[in-house]
N, C-alpha and C. Protein backbone atom coordinates (compact mmCIF):
# COMPACT_ATOMS: atom_id res chain seq x y z
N UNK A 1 24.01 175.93 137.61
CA UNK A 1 25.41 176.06 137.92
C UNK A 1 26.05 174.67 137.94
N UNK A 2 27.37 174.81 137.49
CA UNK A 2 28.23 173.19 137.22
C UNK A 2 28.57 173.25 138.86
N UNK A 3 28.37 172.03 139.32
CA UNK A 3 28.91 171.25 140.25
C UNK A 3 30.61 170.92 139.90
N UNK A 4 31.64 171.20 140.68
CA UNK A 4 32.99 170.96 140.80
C UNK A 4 33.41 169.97 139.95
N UNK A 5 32.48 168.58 140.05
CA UNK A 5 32.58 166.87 139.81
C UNK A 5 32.42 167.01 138.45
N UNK A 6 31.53 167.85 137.94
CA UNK A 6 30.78 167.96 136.63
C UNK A 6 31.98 168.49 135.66
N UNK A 7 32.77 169.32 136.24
CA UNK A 7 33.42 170.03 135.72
C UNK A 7 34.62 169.47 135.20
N UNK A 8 35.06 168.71 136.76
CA UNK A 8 36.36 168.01 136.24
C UNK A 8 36.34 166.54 135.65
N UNK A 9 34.65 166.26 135.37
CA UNK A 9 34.50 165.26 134.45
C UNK A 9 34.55 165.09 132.92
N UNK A 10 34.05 166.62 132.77
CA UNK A 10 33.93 167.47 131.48
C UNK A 10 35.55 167.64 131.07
N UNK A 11 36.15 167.90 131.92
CA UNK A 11 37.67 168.50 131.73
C UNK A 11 38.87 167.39 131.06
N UNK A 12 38.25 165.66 132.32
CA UNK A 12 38.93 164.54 132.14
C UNK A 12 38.31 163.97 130.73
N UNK A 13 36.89 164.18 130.26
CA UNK A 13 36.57 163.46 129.29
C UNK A 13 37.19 164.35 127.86
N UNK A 14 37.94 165.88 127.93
CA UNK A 14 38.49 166.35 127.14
C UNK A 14 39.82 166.15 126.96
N UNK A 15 40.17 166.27 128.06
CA UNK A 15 41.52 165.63 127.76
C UNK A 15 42.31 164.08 127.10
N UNK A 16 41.11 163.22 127.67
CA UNK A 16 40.84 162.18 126.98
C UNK A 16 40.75 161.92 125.69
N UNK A 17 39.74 162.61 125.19
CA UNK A 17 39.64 162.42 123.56
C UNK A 17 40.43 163.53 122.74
N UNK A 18 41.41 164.47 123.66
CA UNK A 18 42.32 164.86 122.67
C UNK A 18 43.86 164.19 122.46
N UNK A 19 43.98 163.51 123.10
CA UNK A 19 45.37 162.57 123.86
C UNK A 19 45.30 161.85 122.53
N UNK A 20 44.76 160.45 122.17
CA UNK A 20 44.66 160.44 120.63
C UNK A 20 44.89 161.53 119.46
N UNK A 21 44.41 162.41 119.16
CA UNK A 21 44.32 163.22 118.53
C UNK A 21 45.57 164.06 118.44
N UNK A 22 46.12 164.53 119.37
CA UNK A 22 47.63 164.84 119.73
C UNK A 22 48.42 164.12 118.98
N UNK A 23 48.35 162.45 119.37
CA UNK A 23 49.42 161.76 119.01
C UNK A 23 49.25 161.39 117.59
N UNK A 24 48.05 161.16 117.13
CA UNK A 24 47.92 161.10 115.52
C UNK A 24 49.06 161.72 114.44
N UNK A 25 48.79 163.40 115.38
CA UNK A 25 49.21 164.25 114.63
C UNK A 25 50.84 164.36 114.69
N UNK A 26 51.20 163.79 115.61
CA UNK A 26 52.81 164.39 116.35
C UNK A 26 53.14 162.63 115.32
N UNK A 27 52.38 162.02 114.59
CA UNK A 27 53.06 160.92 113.73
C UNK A 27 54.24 161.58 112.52
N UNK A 28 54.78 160.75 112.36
CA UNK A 28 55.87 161.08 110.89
C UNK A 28 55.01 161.64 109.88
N UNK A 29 54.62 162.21 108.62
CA UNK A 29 54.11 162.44 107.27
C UNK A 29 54.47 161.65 106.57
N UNK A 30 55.24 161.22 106.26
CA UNK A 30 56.26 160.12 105.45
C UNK A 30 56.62 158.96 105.97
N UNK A 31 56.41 157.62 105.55
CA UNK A 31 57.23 156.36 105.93
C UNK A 31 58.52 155.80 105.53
N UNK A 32 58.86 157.10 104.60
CA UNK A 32 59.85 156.83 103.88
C UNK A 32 61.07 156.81 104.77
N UNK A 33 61.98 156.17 104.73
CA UNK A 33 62.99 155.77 105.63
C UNK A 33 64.37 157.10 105.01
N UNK A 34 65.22 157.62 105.91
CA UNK A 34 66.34 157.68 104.91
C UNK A 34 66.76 156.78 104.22
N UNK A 35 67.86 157.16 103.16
CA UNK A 35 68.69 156.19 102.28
C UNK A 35 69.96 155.93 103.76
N UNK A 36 70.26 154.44 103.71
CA UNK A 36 71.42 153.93 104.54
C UNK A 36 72.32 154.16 103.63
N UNK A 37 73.69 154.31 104.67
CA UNK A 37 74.67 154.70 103.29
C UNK A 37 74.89 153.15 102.71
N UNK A 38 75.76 153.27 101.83
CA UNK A 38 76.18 152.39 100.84
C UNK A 38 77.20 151.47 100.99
N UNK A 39 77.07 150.13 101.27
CA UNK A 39 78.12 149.09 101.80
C UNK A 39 79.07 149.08 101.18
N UNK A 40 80.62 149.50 101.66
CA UNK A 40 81.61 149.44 101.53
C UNK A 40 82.41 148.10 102.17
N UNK A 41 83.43 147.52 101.52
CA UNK A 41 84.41 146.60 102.35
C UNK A 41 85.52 147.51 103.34
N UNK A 42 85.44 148.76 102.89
CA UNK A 42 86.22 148.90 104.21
C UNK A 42 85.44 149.72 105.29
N UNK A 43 84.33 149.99 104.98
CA UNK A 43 83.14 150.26 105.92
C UNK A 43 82.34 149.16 106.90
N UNK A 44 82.59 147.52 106.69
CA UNK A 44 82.41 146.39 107.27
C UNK A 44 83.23 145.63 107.60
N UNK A 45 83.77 145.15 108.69
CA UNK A 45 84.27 143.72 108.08
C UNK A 45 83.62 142.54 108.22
N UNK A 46 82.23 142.52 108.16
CA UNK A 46 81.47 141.40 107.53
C UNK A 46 81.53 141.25 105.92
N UNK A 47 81.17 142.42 105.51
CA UNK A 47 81.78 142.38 104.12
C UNK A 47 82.69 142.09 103.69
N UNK A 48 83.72 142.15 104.52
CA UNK A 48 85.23 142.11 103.84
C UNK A 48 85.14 140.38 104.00
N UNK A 49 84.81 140.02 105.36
CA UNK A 49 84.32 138.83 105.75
C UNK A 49 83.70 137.63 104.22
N UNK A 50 82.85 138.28 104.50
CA UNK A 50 81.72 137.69 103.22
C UNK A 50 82.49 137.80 101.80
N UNK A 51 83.19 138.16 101.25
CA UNK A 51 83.86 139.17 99.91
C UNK A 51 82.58 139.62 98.96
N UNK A 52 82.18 140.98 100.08
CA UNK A 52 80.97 141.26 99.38
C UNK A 52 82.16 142.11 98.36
N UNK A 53 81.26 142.22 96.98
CA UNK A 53 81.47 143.37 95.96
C UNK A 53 80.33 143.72 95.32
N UNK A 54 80.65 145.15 94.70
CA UNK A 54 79.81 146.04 94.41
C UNK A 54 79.19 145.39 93.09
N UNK A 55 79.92 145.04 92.33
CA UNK A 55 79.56 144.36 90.71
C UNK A 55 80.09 142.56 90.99
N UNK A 56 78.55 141.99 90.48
CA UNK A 56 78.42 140.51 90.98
C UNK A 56 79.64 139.93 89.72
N UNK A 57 79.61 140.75 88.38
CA UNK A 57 80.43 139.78 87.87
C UNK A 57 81.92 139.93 87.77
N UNK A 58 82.21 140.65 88.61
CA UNK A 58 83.83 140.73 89.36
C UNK A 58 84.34 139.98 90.37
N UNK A 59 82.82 139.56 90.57
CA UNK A 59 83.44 138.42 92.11
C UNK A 59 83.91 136.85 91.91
N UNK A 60 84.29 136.92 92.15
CA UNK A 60 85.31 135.34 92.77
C UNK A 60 84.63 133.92 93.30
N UNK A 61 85.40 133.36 93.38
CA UNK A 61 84.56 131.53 93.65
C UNK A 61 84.06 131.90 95.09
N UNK A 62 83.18 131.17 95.15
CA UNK A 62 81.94 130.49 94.61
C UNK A 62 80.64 131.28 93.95
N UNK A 63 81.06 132.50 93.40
CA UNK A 63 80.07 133.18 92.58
C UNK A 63 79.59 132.48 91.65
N UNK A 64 78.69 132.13 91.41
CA UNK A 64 78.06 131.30 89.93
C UNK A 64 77.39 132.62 88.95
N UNK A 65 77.30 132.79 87.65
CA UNK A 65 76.68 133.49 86.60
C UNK A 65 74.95 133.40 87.51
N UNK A 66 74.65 134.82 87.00
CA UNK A 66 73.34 134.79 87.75
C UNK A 66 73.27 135.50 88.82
N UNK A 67 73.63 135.40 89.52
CA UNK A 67 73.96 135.49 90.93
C UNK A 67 74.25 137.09 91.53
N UNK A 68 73.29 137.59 92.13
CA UNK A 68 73.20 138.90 92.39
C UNK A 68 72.75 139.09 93.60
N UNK A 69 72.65 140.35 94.15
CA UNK A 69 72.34 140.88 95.28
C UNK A 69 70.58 141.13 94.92
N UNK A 70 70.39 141.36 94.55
CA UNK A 70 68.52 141.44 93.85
C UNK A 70 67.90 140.53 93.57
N UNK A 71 68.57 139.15 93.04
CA UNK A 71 68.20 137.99 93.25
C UNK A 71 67.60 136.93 94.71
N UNK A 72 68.56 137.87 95.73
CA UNK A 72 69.31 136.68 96.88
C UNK A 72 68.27 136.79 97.78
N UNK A 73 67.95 135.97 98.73
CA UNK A 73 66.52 135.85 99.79
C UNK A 73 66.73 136.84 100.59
N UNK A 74 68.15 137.18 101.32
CA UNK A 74 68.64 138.52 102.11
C UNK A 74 68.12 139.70 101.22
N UNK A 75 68.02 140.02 100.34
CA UNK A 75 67.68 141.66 99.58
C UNK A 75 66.31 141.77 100.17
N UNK A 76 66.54 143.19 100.92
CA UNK A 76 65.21 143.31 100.56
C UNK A 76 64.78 144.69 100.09
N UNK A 77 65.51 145.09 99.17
CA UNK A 77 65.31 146.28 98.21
C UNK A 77 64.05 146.14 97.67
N UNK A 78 63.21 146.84 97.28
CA UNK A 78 62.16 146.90 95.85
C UNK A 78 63.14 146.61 94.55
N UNK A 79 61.70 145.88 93.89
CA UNK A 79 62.56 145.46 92.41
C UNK A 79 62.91 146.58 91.67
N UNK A 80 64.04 146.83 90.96
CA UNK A 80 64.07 148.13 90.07
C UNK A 80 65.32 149.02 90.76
N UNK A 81 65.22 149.05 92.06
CA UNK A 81 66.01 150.01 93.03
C UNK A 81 67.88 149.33 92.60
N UNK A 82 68.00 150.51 92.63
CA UNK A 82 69.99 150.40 92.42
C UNK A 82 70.18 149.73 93.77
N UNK A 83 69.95 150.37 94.65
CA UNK A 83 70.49 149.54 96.18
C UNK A 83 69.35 149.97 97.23
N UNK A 84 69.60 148.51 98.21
CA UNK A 84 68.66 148.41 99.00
C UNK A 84 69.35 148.02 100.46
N UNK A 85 68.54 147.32 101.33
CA UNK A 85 68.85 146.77 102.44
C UNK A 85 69.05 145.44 102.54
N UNK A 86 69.76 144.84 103.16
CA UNK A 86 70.24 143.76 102.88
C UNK A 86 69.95 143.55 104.93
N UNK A 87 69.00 141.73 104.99
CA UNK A 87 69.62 141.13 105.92
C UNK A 87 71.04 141.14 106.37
N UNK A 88 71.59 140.43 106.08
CA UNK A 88 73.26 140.60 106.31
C UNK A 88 73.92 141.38 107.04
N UNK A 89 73.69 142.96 106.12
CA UNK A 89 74.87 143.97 106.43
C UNK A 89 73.78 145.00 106.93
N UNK A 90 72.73 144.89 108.19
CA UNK A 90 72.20 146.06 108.91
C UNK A 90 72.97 147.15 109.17
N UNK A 91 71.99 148.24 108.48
CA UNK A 91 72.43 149.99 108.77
C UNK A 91 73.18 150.03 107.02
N UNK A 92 73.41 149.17 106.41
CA UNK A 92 73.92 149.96 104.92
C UNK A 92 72.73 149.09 104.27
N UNK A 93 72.97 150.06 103.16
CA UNK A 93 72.31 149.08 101.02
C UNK A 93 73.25 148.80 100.96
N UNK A 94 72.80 147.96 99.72
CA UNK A 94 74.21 146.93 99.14
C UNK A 94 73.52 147.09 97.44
N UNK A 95 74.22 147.06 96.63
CA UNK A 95 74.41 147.07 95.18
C UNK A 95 73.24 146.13 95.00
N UNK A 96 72.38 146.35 94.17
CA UNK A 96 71.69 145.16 93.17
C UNK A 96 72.37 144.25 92.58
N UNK A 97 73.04 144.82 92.25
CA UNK A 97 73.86 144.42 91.43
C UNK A 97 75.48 143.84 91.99
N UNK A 98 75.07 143.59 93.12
CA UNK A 98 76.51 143.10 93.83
C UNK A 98 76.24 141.46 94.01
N UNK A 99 77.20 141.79 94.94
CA UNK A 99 77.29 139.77 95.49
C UNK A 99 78.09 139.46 96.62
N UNK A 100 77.71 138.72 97.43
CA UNK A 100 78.82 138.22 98.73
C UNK A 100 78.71 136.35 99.02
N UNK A 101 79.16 136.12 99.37
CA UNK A 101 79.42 134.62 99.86
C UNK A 101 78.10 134.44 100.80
N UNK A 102 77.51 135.27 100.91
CA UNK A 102 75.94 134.31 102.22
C UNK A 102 74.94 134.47 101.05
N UNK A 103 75.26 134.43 99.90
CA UNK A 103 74.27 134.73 98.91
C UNK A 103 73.37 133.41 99.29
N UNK A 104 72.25 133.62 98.85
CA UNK A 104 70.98 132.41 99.04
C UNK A 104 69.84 132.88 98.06
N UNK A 105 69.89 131.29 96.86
CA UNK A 105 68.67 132.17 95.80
C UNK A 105 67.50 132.00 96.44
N UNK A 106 66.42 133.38 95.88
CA UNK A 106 65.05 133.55 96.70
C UNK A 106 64.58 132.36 96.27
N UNK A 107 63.09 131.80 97.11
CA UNK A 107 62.76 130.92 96.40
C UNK A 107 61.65 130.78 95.63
């Protein structure tokens, strides 16, 4: 016959090794993030701030040829991706293909 002690040792060492196991499972399936929406100037006014735009070769001084949002040390989209996340403007993407005034080439 189990002794009381035995029992609720048996009980604590189950609960124990399912507590892990629980939480494994109660993880996400996916790491995939939603898509942030899409940086607008009248959705920021850091942007408006910055003169971010959507297409780099519409933008204005001090834009130099070259000079993109996919290029810049702030992107940090995957290569290839239309829009990503940007240091800068947390909670939106920003154009690959855009540009703002805190631009900085990667190095």
């Amino acid at each position: 016959m189990n002794s009381p002690s035995s029992t609720r040792r048996g009980f604590l060492a189950l609960v124990g090794s399912a507590g892990p196991v629980i939480w494994l499972a109660s993880l996400p399936r996916s790491a995939q993030a939603a898509p942030l929406p899409h940086l607008t100037v009248a959705a920021s006014p850091t942007a408006a701030a910055l003169k971010y735009t959507e297409d780099a070769s519409k933008a204005g001084a001090p834009h130099k040829p070259g000079q993109d949002c996919s290029n810049c040390q702030h992107y940090q989209g995957k290569a290839g991706q239309a829009y990503g996340p940007c240091a800068l403007f947390p909670g939106f993407d920003v154009n690959a293909k855009g540009w703002c005034a805190g631009y900085g080439a990667k190095a």
